[in-house]
N, C-alpha and C. Protein backbone atom coordinates (compact mmCIF):
# COMPACT_ATOMS: atom_id res chain seq x y z
N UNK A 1 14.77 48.18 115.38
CA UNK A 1 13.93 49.11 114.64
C UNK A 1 13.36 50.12 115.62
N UNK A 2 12.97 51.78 115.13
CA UNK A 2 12.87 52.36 116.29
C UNK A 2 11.52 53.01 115.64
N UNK A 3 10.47 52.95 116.27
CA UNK A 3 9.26 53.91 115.71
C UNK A 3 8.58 54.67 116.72
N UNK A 4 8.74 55.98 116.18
CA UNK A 4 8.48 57.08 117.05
C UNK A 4 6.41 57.36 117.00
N UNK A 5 5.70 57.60 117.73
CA UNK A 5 4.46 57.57 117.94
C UNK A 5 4.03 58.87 118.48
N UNK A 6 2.78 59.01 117.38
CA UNK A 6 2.44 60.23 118.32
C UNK A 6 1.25 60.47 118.15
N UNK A 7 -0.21 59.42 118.58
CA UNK A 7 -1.07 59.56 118.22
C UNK A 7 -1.73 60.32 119.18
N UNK A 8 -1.34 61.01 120.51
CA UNK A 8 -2.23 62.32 121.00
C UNK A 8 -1.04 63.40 120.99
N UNK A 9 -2.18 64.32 120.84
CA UNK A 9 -0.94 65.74 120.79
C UNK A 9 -0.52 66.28 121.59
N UNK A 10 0.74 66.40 121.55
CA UNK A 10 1.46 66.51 122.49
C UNK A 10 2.23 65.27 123.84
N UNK A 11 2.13 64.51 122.78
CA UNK A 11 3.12 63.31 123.28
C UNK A 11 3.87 63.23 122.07
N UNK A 12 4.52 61.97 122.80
CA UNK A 12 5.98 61.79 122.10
C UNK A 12 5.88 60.51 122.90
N UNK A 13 6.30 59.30 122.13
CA UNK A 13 5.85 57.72 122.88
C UNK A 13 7.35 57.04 121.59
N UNK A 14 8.70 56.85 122.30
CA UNK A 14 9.17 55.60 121.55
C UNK A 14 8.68 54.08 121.63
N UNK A 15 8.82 54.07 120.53
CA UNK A 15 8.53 52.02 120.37
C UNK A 15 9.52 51.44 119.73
N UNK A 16 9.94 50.35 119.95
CA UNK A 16 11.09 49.51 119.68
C UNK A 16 10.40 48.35 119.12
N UNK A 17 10.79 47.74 118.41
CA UNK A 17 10.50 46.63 117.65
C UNK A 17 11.63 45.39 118.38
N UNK A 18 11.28 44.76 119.16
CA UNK A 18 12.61 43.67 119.16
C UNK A 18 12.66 42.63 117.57
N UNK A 19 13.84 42.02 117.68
CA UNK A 19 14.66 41.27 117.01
C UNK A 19 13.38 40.33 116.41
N UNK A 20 12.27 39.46 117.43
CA UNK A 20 11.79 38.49 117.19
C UNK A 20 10.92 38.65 116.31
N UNK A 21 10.25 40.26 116.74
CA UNK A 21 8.99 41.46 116.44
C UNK A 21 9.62 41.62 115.33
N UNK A 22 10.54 41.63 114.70
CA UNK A 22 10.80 41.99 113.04
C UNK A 22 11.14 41.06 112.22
N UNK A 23 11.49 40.16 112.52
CA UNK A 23 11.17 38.56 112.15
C UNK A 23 10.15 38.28 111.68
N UNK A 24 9.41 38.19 112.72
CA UNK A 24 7.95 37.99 112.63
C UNK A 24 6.81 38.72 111.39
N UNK A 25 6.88 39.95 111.61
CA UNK A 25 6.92 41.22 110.49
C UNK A 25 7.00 40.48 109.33
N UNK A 26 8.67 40.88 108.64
CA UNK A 26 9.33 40.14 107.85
C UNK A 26 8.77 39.05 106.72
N UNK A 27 8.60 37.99 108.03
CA UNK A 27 7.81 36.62 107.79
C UNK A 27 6.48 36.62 107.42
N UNK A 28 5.58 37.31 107.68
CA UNK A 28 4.40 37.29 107.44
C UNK A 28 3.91 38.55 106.11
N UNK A 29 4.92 39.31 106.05
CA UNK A 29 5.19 40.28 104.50
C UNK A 29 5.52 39.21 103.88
N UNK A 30 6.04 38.29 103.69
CA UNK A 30 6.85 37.56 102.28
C UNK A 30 5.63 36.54 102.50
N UNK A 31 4.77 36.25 102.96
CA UNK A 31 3.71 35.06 103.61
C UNK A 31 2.61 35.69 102.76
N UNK A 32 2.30 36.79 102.97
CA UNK A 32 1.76 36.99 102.53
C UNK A 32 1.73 38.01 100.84
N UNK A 33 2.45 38.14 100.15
CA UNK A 33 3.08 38.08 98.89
C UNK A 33 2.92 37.05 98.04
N UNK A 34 3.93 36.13 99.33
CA UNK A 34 3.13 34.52 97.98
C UNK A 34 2.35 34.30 97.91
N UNK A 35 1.05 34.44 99.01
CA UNK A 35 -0.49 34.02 98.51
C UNK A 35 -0.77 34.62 97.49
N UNK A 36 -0.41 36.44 97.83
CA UNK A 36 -0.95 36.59 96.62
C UNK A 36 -0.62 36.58 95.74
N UNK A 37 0.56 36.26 95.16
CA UNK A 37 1.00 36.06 93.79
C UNK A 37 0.61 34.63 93.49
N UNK A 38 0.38 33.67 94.43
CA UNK A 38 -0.38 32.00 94.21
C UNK A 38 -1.69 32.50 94.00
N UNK A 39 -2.37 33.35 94.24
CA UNK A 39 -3.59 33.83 94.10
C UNK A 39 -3.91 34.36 92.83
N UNK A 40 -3.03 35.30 92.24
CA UNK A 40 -2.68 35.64 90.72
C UNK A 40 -2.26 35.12 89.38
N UNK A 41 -1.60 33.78 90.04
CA UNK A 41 -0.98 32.74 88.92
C UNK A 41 -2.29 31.97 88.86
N UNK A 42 -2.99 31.59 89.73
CA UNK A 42 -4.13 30.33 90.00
C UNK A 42 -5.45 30.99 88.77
N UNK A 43 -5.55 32.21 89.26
CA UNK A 43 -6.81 33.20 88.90
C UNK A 43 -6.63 33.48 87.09
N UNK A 44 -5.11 33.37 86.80
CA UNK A 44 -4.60 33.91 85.18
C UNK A 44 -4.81 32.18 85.14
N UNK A 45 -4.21 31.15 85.60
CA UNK A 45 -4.39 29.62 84.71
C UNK A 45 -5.51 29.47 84.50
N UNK A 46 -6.84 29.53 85.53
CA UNK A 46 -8.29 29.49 85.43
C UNK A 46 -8.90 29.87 84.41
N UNK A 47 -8.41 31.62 84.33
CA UNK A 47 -8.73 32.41 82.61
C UNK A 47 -8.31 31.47 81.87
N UNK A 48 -7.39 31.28 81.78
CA UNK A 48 -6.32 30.55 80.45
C UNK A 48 -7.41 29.16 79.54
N UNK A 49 -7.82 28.28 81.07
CA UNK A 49 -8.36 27.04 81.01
C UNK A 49 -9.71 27.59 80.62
N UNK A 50 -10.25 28.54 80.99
CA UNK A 50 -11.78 28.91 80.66
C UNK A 50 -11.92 29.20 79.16
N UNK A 51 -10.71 30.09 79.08
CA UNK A 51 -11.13 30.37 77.36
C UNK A 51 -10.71 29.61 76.17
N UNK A 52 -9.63 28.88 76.88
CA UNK A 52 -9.12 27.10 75.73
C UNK A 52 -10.54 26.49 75.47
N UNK A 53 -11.32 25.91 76.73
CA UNK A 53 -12.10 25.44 76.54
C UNK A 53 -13.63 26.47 75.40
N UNK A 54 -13.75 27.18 75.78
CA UNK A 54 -14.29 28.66 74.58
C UNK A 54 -14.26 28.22 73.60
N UNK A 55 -12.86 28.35 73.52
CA UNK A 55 -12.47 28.83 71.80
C UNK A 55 -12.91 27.01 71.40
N UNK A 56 -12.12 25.76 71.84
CA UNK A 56 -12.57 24.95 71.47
C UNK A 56 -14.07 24.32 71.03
N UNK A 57 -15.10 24.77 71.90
CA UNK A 57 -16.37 24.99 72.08
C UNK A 57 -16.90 25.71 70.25
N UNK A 58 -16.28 26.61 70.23
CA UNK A 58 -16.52 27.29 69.21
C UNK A 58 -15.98 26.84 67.94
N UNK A 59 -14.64 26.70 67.83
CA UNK A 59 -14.00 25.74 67.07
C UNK A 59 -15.20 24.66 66.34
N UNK A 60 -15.64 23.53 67.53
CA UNK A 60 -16.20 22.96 67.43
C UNK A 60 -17.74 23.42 66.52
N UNK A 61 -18.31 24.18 67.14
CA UNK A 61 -20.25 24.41 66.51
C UNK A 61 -19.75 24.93 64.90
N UNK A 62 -18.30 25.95 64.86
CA UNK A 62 -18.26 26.25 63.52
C UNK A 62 -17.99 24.64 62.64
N UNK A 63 -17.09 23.94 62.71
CA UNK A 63 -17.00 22.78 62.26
C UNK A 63 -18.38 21.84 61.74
N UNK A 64 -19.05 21.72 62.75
CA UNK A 64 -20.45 21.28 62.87
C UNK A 64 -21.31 21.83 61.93
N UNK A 65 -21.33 23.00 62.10
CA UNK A 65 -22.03 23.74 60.68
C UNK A 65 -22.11 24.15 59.70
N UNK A 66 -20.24 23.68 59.32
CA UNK A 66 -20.37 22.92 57.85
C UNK A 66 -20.63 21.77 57.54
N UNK A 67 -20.61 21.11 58.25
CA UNK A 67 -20.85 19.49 58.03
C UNK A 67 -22.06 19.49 58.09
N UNK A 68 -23.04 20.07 58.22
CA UNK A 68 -24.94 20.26 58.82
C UNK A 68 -25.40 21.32 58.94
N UNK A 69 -26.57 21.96 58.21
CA UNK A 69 -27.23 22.94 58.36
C UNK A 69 -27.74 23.05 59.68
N UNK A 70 -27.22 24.04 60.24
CA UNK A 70 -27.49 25.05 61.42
C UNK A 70 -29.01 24.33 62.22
N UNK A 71 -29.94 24.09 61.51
CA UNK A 71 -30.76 24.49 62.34
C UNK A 71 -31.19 22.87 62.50
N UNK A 72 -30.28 21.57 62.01
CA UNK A 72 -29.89 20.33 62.12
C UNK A 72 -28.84 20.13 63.38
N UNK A 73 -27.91 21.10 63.22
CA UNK A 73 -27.55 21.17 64.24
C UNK A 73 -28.24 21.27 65.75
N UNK A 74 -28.91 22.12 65.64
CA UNK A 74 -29.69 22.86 67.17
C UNK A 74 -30.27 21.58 67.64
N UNK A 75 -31.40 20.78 66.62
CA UNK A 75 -31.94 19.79 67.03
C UNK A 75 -31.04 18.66 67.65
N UNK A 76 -30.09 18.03 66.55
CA UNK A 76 -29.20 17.45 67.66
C UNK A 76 -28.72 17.53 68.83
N UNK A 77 -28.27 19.30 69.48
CA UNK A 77 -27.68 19.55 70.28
C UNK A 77 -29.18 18.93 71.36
N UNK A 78 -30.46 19.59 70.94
CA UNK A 78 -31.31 19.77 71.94
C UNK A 78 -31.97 17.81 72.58
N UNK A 79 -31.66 16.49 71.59
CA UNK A 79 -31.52 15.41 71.83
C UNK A 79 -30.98 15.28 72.90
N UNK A 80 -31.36 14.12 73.18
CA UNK A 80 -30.55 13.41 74.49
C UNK A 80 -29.59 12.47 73.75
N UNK A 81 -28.78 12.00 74.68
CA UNK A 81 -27.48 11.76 74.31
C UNK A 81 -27.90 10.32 74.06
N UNK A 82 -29.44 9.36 74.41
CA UNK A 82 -29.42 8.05 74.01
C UNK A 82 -30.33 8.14 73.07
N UNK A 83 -30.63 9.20 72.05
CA UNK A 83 -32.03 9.08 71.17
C UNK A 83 -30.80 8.89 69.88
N UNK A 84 -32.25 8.39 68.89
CA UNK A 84 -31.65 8.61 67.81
C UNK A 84 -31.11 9.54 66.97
N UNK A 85 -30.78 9.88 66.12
CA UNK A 85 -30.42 10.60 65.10
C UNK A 85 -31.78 11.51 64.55
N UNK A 86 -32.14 12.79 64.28
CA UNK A 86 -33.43 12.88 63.89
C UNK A 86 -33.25 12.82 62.30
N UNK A 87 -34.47 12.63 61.94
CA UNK A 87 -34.42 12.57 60.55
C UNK A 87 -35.73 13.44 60.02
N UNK A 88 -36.03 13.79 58.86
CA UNK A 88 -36.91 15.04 58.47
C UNK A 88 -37.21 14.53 57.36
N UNK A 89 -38.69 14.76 56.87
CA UNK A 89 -39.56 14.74 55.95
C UNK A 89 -39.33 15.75 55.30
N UNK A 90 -39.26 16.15 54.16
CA UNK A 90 -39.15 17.39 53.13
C UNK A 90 -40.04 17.19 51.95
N UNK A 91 -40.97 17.78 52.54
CA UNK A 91 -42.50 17.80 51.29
C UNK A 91 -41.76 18.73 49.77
N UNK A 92 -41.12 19.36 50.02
CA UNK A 92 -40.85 20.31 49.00
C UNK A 92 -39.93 20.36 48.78
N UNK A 93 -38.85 19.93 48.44
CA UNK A 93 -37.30 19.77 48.05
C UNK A 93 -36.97 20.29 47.12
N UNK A 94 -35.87 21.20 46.30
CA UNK A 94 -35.52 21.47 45.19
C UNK A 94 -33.86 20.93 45.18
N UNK A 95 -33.33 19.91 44.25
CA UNK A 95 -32.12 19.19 44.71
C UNK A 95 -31.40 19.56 43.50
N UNK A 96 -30.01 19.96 43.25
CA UNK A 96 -29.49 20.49 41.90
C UNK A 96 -28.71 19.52 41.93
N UNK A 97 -27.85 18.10 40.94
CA UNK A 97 -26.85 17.95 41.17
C UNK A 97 -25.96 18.37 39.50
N UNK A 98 -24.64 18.53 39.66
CA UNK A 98 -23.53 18.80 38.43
C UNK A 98 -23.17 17.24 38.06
N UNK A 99 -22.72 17.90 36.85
CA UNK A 99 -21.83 16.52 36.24
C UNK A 99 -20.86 17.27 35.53
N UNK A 100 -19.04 16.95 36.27
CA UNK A 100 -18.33 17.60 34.91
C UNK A 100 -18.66 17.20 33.71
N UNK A 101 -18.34 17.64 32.47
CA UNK A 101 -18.25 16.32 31.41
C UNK A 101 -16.56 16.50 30.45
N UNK A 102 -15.82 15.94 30.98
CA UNK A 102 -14.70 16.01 30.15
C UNK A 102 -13.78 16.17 31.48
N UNK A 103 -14.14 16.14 32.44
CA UNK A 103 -12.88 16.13 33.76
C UNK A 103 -12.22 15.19 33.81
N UNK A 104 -12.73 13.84 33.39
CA UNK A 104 -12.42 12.46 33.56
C UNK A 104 -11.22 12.43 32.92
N UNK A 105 -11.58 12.70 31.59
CA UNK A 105 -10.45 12.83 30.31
C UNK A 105 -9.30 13.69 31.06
N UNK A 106 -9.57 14.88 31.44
CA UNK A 106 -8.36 15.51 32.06
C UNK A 106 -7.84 14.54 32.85
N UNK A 107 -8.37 14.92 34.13
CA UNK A 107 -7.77 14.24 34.96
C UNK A 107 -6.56 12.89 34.46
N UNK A 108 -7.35 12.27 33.43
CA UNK A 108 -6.21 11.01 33.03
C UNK A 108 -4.97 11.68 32.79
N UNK A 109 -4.60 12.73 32.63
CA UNK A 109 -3.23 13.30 31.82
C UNK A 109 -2.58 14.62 32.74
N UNK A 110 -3.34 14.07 34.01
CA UNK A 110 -2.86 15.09 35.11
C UNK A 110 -2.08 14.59 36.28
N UNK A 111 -1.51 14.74 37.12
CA UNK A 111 -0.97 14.37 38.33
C UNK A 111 -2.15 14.60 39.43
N UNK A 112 -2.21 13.88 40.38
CA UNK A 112 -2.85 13.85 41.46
C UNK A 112 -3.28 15.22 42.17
N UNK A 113 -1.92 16.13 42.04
CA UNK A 113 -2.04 17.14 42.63
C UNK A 113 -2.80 18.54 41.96
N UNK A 114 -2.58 18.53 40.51
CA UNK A 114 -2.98 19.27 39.78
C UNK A 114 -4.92 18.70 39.36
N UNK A 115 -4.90 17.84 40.14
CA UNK A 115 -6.67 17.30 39.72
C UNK A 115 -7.38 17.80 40.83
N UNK A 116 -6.33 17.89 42.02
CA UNK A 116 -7.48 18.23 43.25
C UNK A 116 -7.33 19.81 43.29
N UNK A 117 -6.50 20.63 42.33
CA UNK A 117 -6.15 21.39 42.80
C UNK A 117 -6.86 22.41 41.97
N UNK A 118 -7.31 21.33 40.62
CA UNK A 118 -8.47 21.88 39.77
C UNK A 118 -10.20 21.74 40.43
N UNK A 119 -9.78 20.46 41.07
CA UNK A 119 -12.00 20.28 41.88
C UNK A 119 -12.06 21.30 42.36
N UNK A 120 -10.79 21.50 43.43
CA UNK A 120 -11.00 22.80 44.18
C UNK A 120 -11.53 23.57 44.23
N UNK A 121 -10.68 24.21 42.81
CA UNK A 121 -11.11 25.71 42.19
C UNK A 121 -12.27 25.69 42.04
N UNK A 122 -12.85 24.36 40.99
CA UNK A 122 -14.44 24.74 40.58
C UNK A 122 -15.36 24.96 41.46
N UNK A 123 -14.91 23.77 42.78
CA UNK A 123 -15.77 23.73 43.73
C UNK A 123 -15.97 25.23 44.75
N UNK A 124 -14.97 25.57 44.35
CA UNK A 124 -14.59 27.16 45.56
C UNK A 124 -15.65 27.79 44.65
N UNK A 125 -16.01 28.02 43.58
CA UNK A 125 -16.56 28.94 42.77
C UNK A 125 -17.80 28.62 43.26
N UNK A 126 -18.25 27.29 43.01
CA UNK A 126 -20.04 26.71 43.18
C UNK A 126 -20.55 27.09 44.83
N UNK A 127 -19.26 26.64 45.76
CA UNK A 127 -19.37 27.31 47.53
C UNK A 127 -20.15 28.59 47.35
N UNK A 128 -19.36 29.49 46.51
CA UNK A 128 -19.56 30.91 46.44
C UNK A 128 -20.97 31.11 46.07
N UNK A 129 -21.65 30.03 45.05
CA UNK A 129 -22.74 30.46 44.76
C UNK A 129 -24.21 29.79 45.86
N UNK A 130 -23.43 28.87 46.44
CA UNK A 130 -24.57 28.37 47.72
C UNK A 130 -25.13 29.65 48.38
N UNK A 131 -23.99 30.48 48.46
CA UNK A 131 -24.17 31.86 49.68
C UNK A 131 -24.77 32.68 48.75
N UNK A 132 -24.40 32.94 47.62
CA UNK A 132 -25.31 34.04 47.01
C UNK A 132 -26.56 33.73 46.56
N UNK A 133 -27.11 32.22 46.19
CA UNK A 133 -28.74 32.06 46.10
C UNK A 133 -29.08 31.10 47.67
N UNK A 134 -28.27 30.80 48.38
CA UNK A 134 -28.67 30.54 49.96
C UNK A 134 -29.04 29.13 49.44
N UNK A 135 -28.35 28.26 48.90
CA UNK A 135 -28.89 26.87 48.67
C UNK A 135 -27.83 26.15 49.70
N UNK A 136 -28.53 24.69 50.08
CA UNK A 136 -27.46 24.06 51.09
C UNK A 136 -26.36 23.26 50.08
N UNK A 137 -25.40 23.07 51.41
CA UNK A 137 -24.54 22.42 50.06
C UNK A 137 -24.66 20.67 50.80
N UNK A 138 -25.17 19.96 49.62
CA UNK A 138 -25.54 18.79 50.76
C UNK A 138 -23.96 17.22 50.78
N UNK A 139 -23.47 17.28 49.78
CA UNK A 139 -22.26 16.38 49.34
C UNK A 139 -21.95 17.10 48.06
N UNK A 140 -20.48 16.09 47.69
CA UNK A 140 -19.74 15.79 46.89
C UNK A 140 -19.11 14.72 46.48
N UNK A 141 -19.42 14.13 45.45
CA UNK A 141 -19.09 12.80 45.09
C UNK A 141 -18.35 12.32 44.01
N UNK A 142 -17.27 12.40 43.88
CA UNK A 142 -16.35 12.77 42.78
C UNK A 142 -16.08 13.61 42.14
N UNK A 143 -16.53 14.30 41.06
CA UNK A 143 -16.71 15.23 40.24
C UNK A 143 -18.01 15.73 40.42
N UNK A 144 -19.61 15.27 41.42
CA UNK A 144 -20.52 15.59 41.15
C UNK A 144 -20.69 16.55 42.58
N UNK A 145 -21.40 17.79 42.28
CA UNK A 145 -21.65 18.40 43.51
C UNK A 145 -23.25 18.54 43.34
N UNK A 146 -23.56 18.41 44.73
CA UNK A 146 -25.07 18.46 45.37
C UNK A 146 -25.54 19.27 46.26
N UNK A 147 -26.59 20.26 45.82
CA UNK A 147 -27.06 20.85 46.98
C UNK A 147 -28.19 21.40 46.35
N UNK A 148 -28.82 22.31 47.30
CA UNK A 148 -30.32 22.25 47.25
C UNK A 148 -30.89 22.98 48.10
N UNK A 149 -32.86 23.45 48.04
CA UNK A 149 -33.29 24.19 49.16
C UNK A 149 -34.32 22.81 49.75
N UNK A 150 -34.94 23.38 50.76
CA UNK A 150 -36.04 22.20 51.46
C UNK A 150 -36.44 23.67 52.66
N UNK A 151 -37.92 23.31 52.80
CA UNK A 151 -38.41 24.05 53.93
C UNK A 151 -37.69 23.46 55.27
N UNK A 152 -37.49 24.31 56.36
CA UNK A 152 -36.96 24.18 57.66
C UNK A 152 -36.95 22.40 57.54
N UNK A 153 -35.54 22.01 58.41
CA UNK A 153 -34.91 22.82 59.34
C UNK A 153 -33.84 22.96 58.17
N UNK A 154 -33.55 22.41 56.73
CA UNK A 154 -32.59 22.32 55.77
C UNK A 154 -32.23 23.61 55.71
N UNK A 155 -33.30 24.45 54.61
CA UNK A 155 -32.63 25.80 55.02
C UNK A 155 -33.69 26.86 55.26
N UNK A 156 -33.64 28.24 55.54
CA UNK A 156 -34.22 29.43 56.21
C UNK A 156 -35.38 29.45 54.62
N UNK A 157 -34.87 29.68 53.22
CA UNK A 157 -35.81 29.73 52.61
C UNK A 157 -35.61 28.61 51.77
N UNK A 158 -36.55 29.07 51.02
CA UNK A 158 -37.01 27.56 50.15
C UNK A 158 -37.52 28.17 48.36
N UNK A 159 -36.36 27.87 47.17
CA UNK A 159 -37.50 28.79 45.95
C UNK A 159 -36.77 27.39 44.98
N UNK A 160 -37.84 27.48 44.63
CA UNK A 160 -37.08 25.95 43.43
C UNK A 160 -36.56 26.71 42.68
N UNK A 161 -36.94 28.18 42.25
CA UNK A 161 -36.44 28.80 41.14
C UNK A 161 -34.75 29.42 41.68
N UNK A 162 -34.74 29.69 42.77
CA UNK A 162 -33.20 30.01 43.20
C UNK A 162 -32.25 28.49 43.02
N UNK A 163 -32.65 27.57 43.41
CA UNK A 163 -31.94 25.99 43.17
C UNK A 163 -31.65 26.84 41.39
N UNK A 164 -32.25 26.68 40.40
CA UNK A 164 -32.29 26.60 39.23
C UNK A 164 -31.40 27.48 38.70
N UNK A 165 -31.93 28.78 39.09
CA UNK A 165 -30.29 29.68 38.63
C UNK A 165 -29.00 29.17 39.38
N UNK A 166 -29.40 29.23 40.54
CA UNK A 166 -28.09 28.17 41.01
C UNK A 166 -26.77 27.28 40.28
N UNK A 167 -27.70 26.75 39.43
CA UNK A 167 -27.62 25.63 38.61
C UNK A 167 -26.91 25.80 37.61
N UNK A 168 -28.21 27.08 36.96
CA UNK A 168 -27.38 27.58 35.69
C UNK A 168 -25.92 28.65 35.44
N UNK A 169 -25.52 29.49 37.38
CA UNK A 169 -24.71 29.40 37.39
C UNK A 169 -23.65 28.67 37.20
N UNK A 170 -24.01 27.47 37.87
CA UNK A 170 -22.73 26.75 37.96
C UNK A 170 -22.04 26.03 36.87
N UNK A 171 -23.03 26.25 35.58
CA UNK A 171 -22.74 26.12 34.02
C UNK A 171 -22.14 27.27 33.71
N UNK A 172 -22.50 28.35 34.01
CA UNK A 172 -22.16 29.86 33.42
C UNK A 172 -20.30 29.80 33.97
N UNK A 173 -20.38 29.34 35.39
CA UNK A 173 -18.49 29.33 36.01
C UNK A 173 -17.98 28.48 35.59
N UNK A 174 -18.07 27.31 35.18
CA UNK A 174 -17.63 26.66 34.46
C UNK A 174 -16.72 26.41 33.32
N UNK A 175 -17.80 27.19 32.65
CA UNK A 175 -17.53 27.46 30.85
C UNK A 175 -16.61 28.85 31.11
N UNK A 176 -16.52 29.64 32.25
CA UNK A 176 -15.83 31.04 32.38
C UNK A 176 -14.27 29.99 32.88
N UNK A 177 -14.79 29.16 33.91
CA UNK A 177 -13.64 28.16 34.51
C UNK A 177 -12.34 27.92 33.30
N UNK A 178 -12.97 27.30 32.55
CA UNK A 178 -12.18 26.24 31.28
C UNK A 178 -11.99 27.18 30.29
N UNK A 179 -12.49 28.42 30.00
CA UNK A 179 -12.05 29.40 29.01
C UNK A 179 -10.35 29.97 29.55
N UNK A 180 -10.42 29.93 30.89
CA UNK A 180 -9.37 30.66 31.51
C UNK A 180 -8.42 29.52 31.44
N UNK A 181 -8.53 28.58 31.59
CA UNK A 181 -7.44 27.41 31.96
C UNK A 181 -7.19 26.54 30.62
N UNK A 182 -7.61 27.08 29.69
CA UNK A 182 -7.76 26.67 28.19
C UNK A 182 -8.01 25.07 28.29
N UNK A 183 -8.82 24.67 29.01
CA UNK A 183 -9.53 23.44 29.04
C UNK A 183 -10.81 22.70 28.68
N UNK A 184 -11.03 21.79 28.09
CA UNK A 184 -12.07 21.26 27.60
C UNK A 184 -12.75 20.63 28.73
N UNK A 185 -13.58 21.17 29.57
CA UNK A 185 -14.25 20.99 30.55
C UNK A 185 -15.59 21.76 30.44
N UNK A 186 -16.82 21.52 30.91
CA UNK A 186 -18.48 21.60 30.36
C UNK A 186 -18.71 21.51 32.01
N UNK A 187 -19.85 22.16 32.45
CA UNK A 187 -20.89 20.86 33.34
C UNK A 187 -22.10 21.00 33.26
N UNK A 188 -22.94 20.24 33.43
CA UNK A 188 -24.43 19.58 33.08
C UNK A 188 -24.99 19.50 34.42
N UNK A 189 -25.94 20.04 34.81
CA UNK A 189 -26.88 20.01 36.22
C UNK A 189 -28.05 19.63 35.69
N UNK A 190 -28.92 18.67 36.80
CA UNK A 190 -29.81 17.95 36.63
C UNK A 190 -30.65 19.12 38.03
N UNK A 191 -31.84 19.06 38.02
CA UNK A 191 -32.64 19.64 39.21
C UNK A 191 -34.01 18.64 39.24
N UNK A 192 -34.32 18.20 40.15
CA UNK A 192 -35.20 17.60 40.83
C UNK A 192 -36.02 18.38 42.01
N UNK A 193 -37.15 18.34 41.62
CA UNK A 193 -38.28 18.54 42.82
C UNK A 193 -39.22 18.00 43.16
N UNK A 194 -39.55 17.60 44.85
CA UNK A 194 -40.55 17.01 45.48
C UNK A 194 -40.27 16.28 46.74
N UNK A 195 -40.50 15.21 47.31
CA UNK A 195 -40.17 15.21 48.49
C UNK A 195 -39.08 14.11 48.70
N UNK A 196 -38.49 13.95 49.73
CA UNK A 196 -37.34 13.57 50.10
C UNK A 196 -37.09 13.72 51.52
N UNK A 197 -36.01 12.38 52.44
CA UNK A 197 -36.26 12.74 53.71
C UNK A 197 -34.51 12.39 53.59
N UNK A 198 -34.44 13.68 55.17
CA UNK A 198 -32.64 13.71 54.76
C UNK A 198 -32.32 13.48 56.57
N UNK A 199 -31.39 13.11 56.98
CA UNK A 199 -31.06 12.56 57.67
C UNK A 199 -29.72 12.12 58.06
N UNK A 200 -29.10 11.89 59.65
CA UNK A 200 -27.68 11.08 59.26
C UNK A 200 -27.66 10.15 59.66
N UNK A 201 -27.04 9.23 58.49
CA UNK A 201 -27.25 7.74 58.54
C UNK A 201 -25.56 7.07 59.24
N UNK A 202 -25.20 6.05 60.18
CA UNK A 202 -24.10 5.64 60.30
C UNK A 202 -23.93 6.29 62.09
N UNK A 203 -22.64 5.73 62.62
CA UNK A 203 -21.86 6.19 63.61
C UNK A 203 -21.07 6.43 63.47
N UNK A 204 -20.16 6.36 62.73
CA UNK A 204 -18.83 6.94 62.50
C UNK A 204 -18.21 7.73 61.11
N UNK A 205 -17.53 8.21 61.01
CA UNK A 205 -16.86 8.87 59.95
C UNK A 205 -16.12 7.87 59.31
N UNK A 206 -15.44 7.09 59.60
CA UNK A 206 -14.30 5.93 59.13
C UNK A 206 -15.23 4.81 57.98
């Protein structure tokens, strides 16, 4: 290799590279390439692993906060990992539950698939109305759905009278439900108010 130099002016300086000198070169260009491309693969898996774990993270609290009002959640999170379960006093409760009346009868003359595929529907409709009067949705127990307001931490507000239209929605979708599906299906809501303590009971899901 031949490199010509001319860092004062008016010179002229050859330099030669021997055989070993460009080897060497060579060797320490490709040396240093792979670091950094080991440096670039390491730095993109790290991202990769940082935001799996993210999204899972998140995955997770959304999951959680259907299964538990939000602010049931927080408290748990803020527990220690050997306390109990907390549980809450609710001086003021407003609790709605449904009763189909005539699902039963269906259902006998339905297939498995066409029964869940009817709860569904109704139930997708009543979801809809948790969010528009802000009631929690607390279970479901066959054909019966439950939910309700309670001052903190259950939910943000609290009106016995929103539980109630609630309610009487979920008579009003109903009867709109079974007009459309030319079915003899009704439902009947019961509402209860006063106190009540809610809580999770058990260790496991199974």
């Amino acid at each position: 290799m031949f490199l010509e130099s001319t860092n004062r002016p008016g010179s002229r300086r050859n330099l030669f590279m021997t055989q070993q000198s460009r080897v060497v070169f060579i060797g320490a260009t490709v040396v240093n390439a792979y670091v950094a491309h080991s440096a670039e693969i390491s730095l993109r898996q790290r991202f990769k692993a940082k935001r799996a774990v993210e999204v899972t993270h998140e995955r997770t609290e959304s999951i959680l906060n259907t299964l538990m009002p939000v602010m049931v959640v927080e408290d748990l999170r803020d527990a220690g990992f050997n306390q109990a379960f907390p549980s809450h006093l609710y001086r003021k409760a407003t609790i709605a539950q449904s009763d189909l009346c005539g699902f039963t009868k269906l259902a006998s003359t339905r297939n498995p698939e066409e029964v869940v595929s009817f709860i569904g529907e109704l139930f997708g409709l009543f979801d809809k109305l948790t969010d528009k009067y802000e009631v929690y949705k607390v279970e479901t127990v066959g054909d019966a759905y439950i939910a309700g307001q309670a001052e903190v931490p259950l939910t943000f507000k609290n009106s016995p009278m929103n539980v109630v239209r609630f309610g009487l929605d979920m008579v009003l979708e109903t009867h709109k439900w079974s007009r459309r599906m030319n079915e003899q299906v009704s439902c009947r809501v019961g509402v209860h108010s006063g106190e009540c303590i809610g809580g999770i009971v058990g260790t496991e899901m199974q």
